[in-house]
C-alpha atoms as a PDB file:
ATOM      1  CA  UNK A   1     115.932  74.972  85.562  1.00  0.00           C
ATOM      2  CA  UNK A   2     115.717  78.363  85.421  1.00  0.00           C
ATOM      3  CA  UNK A   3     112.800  80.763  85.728  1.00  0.00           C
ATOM      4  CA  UNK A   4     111.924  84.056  85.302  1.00  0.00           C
ATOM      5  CA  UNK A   5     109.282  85.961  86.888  1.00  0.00           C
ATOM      6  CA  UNK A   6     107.213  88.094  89.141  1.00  0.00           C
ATOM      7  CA  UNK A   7     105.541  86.322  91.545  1.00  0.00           C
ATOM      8  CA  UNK A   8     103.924  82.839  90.458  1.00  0.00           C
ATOM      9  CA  UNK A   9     100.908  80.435  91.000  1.00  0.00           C
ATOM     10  CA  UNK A  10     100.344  77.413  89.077  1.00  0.00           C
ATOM     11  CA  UNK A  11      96.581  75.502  89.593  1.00  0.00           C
ATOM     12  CA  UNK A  12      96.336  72.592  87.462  1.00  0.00           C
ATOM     13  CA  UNK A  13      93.308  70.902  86.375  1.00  0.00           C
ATOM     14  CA  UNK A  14      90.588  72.338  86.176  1.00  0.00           C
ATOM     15  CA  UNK A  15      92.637  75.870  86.086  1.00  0.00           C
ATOM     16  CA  UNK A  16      96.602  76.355  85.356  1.00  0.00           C
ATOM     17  CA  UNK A  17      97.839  78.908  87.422  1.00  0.00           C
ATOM     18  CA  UNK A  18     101.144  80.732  88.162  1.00  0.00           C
ATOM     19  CA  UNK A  19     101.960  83.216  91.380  1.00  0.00           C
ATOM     20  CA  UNK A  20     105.540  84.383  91.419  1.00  0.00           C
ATOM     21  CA  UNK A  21     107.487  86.636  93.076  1.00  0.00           C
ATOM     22  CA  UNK A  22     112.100  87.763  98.104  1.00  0.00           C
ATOM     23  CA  UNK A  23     114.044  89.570 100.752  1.00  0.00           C
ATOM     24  CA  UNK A  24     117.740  89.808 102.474  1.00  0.00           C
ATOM     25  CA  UNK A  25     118.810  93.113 104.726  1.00  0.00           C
ATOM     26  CA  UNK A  26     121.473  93.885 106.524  1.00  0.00           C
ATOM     27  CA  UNK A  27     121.601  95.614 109.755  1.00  0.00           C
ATOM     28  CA  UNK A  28     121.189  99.155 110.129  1.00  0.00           C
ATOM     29  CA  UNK A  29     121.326 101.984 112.533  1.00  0.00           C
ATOM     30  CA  UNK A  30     119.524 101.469 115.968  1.00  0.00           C
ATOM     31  CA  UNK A  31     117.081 104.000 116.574  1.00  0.00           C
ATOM     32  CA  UNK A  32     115.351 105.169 120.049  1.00  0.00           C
ATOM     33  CA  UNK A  33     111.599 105.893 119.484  1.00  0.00           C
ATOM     34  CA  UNK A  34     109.336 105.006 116.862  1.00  0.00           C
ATOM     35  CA  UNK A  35     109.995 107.210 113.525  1.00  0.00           C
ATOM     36  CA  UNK A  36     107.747 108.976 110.900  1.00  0.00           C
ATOM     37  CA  UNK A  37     105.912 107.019 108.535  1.00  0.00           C
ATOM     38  CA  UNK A  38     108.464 108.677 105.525  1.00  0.00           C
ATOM     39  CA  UNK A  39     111.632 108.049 107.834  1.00  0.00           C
ATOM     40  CA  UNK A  40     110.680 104.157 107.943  1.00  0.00           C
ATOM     41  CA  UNK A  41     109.979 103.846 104.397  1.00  0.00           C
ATOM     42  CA  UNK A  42     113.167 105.283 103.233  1.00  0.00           C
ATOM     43  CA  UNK A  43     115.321 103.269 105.374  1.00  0.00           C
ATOM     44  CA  UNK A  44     113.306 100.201 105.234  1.00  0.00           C
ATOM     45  CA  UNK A  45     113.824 100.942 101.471  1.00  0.00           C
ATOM     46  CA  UNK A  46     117.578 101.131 101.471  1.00  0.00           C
ATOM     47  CA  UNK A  47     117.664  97.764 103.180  1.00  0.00           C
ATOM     48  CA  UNK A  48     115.899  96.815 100.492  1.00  0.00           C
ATOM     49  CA  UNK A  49     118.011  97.570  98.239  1.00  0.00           C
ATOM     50  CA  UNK A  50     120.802  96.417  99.553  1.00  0.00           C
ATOM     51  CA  UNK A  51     118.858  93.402  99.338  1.00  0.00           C
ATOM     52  CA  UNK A  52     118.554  92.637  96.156  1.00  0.00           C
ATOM     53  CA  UNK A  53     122.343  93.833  95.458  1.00  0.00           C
ATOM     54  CA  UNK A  54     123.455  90.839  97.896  1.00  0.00           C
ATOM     55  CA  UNK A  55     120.576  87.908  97.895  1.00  0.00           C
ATOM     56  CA  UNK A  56     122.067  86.535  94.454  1.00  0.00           C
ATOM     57  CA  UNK A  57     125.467  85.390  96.000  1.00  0.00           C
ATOM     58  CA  UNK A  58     123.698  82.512  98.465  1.00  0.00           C
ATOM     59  CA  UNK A  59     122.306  79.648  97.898  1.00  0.00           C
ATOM     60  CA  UNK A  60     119.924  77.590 100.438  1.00  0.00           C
ATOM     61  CA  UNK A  61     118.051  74.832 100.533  1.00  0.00           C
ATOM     62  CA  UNK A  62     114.189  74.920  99.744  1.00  0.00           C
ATOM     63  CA  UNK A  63     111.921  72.433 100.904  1.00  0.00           C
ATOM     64  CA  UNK A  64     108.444  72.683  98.888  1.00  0.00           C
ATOM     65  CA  UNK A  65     105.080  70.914 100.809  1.00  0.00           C
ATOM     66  CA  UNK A  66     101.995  71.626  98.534  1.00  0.00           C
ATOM     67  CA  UNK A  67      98.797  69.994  99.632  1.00  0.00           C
ATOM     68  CA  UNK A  68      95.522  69.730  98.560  1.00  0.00           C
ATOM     69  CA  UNK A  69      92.742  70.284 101.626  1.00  0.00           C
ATOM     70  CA  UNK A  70      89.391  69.246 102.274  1.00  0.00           C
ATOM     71  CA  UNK A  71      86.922  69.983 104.589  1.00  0.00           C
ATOM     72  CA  UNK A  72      88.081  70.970 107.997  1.00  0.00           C
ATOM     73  CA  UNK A  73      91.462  71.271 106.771  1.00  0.00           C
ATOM     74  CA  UNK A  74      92.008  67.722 105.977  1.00  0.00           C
ATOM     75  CA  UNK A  75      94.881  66.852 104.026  1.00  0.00           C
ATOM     76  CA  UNK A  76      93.329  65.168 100.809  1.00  0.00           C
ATOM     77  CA  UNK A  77      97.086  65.273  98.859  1.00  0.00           C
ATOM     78  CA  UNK A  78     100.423  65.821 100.303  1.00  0.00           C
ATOM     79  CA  UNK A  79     103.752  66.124  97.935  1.00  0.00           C
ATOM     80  CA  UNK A  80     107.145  67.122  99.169  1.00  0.00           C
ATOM     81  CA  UNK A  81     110.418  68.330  97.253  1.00  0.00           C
ATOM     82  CA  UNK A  82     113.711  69.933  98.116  1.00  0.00           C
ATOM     83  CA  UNK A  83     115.719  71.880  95.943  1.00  0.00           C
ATOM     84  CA  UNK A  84     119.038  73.298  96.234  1.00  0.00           C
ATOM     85  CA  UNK A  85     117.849  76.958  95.285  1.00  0.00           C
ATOM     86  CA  UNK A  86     119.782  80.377  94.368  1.00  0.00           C
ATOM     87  CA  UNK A  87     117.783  83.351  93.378  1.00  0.00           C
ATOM     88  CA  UNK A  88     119.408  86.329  91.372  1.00  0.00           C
ATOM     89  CA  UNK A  89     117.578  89.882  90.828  1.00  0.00           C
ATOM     90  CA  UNK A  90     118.397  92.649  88.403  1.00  0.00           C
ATOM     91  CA  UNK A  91     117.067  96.116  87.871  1.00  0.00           C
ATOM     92  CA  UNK A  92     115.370  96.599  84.943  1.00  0.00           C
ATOM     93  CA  UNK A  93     114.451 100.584  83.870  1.00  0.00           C
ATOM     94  CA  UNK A  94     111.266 100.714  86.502  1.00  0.00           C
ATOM     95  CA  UNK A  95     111.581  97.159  87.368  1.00  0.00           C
ATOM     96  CA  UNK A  96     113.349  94.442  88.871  1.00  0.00           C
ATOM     97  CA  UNK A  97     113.475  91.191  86.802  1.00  0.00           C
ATOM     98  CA  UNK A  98     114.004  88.124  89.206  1.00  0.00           C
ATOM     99  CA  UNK A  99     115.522  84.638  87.922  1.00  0.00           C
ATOM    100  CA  UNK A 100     114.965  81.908  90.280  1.00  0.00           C
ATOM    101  CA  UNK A 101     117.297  78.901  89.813  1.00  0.00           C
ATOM    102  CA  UNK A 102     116.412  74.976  91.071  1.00  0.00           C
ATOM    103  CA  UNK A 103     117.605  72.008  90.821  1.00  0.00           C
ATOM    104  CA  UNK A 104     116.206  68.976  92.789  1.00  0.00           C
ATOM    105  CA  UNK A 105     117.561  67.190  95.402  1.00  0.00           C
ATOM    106  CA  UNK A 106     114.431  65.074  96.820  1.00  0.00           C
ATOM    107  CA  UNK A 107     111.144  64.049  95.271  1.00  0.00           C
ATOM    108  CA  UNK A 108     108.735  62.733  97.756  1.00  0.00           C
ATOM    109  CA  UNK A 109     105.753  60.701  95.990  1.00  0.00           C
ATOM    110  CA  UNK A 110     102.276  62.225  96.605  1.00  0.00           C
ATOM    111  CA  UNK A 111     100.335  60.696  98.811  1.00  0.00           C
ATOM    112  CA  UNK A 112      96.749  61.055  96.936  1.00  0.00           C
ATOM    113  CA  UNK A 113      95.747  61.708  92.995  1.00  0.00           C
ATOM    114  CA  UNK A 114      94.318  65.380  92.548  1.00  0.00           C
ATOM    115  CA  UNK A 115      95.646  68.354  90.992  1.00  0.00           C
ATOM    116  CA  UNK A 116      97.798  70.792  93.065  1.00  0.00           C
ATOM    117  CA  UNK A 117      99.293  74.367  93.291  1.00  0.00           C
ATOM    118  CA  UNK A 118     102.342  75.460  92.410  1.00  0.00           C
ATOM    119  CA  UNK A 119     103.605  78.685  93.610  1.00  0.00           C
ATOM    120  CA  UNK A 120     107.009  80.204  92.849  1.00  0.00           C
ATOM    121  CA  UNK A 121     109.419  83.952  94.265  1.00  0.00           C
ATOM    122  CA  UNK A 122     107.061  84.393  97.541  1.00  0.00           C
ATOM    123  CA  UNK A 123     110.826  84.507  99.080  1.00  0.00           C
ATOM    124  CA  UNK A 124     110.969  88.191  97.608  1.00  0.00           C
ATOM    125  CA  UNK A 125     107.743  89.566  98.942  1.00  0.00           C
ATOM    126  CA  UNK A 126     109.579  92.595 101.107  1.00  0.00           C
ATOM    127  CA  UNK A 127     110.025  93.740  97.614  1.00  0.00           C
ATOM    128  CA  UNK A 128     106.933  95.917  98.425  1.00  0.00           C
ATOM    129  CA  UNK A 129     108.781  98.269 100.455  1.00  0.00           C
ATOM    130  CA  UNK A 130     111.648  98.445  97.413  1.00  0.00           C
ATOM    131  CA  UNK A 131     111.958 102.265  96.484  1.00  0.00           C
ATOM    132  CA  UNK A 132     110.902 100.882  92.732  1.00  0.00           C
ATOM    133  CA  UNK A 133     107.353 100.094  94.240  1.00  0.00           C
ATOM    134  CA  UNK A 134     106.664 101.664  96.895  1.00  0.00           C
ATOM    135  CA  UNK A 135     104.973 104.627  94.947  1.00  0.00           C
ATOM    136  CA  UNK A 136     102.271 101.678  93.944  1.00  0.00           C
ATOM    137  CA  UNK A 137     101.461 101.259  97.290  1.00  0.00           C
ATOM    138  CA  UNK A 138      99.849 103.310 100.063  1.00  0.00           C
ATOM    139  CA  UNK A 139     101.438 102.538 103.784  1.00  0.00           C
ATOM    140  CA  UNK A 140     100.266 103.460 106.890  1.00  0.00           C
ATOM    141  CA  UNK A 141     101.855 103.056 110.469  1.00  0.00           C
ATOM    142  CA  UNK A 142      99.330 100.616 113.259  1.00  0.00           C
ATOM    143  CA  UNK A 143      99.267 100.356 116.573  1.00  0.00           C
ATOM    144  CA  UNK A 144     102.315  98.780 118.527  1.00  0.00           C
ATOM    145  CA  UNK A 145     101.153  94.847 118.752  1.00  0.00           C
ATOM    146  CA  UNK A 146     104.940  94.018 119.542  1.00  0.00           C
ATOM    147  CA  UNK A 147     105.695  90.441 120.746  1.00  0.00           C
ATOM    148  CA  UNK A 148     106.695  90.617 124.688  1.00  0.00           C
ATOM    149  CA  UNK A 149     110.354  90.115 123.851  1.00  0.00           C
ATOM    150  CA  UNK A 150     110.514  91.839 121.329  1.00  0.00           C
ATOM    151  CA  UNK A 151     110.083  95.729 119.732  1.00  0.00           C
ATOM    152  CA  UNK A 152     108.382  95.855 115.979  1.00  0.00           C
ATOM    153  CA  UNK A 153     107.066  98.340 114.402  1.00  0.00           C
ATOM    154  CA  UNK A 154     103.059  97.582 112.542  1.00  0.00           C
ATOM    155  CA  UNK A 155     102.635  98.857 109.065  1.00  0.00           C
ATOM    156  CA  UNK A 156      99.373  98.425 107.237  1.00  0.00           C
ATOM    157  CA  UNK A 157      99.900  98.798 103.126  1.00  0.00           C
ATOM    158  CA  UNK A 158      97.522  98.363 100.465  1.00  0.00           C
ATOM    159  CA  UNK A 159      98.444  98.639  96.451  1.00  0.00           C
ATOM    160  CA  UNK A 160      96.849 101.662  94.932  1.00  0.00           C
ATOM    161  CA  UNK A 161      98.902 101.709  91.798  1.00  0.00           C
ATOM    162  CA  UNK A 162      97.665  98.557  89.150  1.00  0.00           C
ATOM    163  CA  UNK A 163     100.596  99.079  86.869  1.00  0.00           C
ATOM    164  CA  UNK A 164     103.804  97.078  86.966  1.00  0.00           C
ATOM    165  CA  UNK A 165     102.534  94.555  89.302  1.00  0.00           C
ATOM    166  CA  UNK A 166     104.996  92.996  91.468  1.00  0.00           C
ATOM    167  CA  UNK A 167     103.267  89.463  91.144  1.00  0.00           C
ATOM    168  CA  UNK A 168     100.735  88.164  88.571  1.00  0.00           C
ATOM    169  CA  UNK A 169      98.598  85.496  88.428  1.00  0.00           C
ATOM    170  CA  UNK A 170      99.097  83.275  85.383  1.00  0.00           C
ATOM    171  CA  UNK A 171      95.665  81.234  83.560  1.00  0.00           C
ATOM    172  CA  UNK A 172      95.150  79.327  80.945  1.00  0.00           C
ATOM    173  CA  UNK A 173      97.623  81.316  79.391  1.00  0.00           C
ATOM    174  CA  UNK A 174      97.049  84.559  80.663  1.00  0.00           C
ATOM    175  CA  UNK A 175      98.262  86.711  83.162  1.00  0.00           C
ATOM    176  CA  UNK A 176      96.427  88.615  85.806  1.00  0.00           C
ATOM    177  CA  UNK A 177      97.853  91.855  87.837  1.00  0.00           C
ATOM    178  CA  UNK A 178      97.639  90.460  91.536  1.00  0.00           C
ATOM    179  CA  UNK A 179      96.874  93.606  94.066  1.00  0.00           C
ATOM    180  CA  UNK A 180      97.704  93.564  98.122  1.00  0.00           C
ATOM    181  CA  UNK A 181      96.838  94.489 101.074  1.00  0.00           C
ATOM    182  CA  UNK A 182      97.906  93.338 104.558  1.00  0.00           C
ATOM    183  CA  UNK A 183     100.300  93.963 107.339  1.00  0.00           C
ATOM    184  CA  UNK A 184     104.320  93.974 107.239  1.00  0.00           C
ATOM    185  CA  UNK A 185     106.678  93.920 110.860  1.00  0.00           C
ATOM    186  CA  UNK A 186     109.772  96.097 111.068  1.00  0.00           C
ATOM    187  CA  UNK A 187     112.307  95.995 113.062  1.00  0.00           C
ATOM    188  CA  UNK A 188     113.567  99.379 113.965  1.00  0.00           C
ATOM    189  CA  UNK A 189     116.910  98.701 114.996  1.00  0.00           C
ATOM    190  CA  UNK A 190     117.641  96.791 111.469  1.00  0.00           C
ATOM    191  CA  UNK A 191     114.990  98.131 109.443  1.00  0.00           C
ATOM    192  CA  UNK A 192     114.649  94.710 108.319  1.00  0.00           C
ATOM    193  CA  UNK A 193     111.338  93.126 107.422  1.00  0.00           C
ATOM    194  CA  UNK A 194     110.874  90.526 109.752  1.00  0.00           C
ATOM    195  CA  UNK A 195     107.140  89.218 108.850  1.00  0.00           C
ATOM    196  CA  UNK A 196     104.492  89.566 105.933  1.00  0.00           C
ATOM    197  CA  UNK A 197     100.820  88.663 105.743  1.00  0.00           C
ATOM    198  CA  UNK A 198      98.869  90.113 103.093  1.00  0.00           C
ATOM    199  CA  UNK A 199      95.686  88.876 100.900  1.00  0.00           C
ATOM    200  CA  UNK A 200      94.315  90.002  97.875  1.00  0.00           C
ATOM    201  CA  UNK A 201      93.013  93.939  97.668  1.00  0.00           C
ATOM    202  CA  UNK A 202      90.515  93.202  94.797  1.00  0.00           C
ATOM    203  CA  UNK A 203      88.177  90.495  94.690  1.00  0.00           C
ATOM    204  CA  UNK A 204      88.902  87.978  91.764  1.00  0.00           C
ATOM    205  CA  UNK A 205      86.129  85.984  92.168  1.00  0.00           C
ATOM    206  CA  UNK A 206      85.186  86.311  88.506  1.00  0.00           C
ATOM    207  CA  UNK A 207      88.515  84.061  87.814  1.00  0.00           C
ATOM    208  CA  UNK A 208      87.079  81.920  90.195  1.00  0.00           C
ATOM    209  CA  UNK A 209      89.633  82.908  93.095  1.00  0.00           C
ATOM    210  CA  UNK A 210      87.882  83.519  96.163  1.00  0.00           C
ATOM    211  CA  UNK A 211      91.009  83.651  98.763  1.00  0.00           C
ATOM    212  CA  UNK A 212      94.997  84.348  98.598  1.00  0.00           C
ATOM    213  CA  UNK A 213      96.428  84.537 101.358  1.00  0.00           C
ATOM    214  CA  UNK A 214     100.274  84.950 101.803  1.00  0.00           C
ATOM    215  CA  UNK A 215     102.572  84.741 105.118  1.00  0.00           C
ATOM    216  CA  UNK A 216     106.279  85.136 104.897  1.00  0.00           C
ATOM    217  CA  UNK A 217     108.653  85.382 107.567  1.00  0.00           C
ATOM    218  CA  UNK A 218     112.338  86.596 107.588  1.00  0.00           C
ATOM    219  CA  UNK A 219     115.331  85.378 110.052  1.00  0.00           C
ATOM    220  CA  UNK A 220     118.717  86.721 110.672  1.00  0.00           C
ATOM    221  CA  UNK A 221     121.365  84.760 109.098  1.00  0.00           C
ATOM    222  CA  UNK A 222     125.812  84.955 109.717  1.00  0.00           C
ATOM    223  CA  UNK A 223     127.984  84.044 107.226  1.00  0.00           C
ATOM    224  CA  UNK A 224     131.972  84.213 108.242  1.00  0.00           C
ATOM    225  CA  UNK A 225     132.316  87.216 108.106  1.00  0.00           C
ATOM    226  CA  UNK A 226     129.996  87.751 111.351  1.00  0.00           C
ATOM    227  CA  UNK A 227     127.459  89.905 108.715  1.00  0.00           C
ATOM    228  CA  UNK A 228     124.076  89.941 109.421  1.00  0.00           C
ATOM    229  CA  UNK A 229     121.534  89.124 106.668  1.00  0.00           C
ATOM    230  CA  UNK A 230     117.691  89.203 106.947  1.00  0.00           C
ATOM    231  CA  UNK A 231     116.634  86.242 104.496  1.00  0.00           C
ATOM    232  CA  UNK A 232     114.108  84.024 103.718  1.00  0.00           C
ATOM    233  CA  UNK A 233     113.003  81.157 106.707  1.00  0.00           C
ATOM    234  CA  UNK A 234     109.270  80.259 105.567  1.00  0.00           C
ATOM    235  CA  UNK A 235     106.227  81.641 102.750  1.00  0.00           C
ATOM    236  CA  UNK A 236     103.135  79.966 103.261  1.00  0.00           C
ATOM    237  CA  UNK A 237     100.296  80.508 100.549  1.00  0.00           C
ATOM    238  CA  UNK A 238      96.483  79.513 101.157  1.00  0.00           C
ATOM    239  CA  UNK A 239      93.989  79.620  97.804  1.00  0.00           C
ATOM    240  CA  UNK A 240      90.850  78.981  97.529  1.00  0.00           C
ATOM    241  CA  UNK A 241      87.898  78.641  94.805  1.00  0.00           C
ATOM    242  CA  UNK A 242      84.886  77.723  95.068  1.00  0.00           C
ATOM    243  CA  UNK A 243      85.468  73.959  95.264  1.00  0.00           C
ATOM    244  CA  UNK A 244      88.757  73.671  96.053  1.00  0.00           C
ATOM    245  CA  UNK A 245      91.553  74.867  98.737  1.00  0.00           C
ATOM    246  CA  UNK A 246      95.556  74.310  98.181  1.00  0.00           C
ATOM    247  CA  UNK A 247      98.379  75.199 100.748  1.00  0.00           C
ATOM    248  CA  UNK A 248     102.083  75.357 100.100  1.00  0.00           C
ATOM    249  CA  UNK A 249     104.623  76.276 102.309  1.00  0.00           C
ATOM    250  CA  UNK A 250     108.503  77.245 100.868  1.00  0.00           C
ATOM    251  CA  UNK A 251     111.149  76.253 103.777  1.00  0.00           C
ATOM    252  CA  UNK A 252     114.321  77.791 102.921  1.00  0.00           C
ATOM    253  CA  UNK A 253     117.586  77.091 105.207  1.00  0.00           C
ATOM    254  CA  UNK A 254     121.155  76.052 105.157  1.00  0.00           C
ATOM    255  CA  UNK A 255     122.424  79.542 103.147  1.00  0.00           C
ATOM    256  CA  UNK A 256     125.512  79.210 102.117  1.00  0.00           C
ATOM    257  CA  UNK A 257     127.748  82.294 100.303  1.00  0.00           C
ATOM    258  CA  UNK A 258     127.298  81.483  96.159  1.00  0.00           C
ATOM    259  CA  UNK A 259     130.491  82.372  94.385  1.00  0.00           C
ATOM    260  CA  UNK A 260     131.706  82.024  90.422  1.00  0.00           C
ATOM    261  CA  UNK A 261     135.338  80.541  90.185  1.00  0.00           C
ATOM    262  CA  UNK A 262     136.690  82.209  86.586  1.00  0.00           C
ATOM    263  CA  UNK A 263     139.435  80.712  85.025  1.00  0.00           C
ATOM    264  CA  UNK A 264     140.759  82.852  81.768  1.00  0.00           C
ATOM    265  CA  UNK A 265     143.742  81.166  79.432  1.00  0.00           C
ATOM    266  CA  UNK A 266     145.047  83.222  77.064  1.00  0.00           C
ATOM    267  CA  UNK A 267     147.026  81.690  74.404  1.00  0.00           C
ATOM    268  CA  UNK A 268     150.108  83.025  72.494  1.00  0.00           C
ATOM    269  CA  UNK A 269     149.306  82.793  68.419  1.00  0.00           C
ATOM    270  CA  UNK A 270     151.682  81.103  66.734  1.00  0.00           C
END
């Protein structure tokens, strides 16, 4: 099956929704000290889009857990799927249109009977710092909060800019502009995004969405060649409304290089 779309979120019963929306870098130059707020953006940027130039020739495995929690986090319904999965982007005037491709492998029964989430293209979330939309959102460099072993560099970002959304949320039948806000982890040797988190910049509490919360993290993956790609390891997405809460969490490993055999026969008219 294939799918195009933004980003995607699907709540069934009492509300349908969709939430869609990915990331692979390559290594860049090392750098010494910590650079301008404009100097990160632009090469962050160019990883990016290098990103989206080279993500469509892998495929991986993605292993899909959505549950349905109750209070105190207790798991009320669990389901479990794995896909194999390939994802393909392609510029599109202003935007980038992204097809994500699955077919299943696994189909775990669900353990409980209630409705659950479905959320689809959290994979692509370093999108944000894509030269295509980073003029919708406002950055700002934070504090070094760098794990002991290792150097990142903090950047706060927040979506000023409602138009061309990178992700929507889709409702009985419509679809909703999701904005951001959160915190992203660079690392300045790569200018790879190595971590997410980000929630929702305007309050959509009307809809009856009180919390979305989104975490994705990035990991360095070799192919053959000894190339070094910054792709997808985990998304995990938290909702809430007023009665209910949903978590899903995207596992994506075992990449493997996606290539097109094309076999052309050209016959001689007799």
């Amino acid at each position: 099956m294939t799918r195009r779309s933004s980003i995607s979120a699907t709540v069934s019963r009492p509300r349908t929704a969709h939430l869609a929306l990915a990331a692979l870098l390559i290594a860049g130059p090392a750098v010494a000290a910590d650079p301008p707020l404009a100097e990160l953006l632009h090469n962050t940027g160019q990883q990016e889009e290098k990103f989206w130039s080279y993500f469509s020739s892998v495929l991986c495995t993605e292993t899909v857990t959505q549950s349905k929690l109750g209070d105190r986090d207790k798991t009320l319904v669990l389901q479990r799927q794995t896909f194999d999965y390939l994802i393909s982007l392609q510029s599109s005037g202003l935007d980038i249109m992204v097809d994500e491709s699955r077919t299943e492998k696994s189909h775990g029964a669900a353990k409980g009977n209630a409705a659950l989430l479905e959320t689809n293209g959290f994979s692509i979330f370093s999108l944000i710092f894509h030269p295509l939309y980073q003029d919708r959102y406002q950055f700002r460099l934070l504090a070094d909060d760098s794990p002991p072993d290792r150097r990142l560099l903090s950047v706060a970002f927040q979506q000023v800019a409602p138009d061309r959304p990178l992700s929507v949320l889709r409702l009985r039948g419509r679809e909703y502009p999701l904005g951001w806000r959160g915190k992203a982890w660079i690392d300045p040797a790569t200018w790879a995004v190595v971590r997410i988190q980000a929630g929702l910049g305007d309050s959509m509490a009307n809809l009856g969405l009180l919390r979305l919360d989104v975490d994705v993290a990035y990991s360095d993956v070799r192919f053959s060649d000894a190339t070094v790609y910054w792709l997808p390891a985990r998304a995990t997405i938290d909702a809430e409304t007023r009665r209910q809460h949903w978590r899903n969490t995207h596992q994506f490993d075992n990449y493997k290089r996606f290539t097109v055999d094309t076999d052309v026969k050209v016959s001689t008219p007799q």
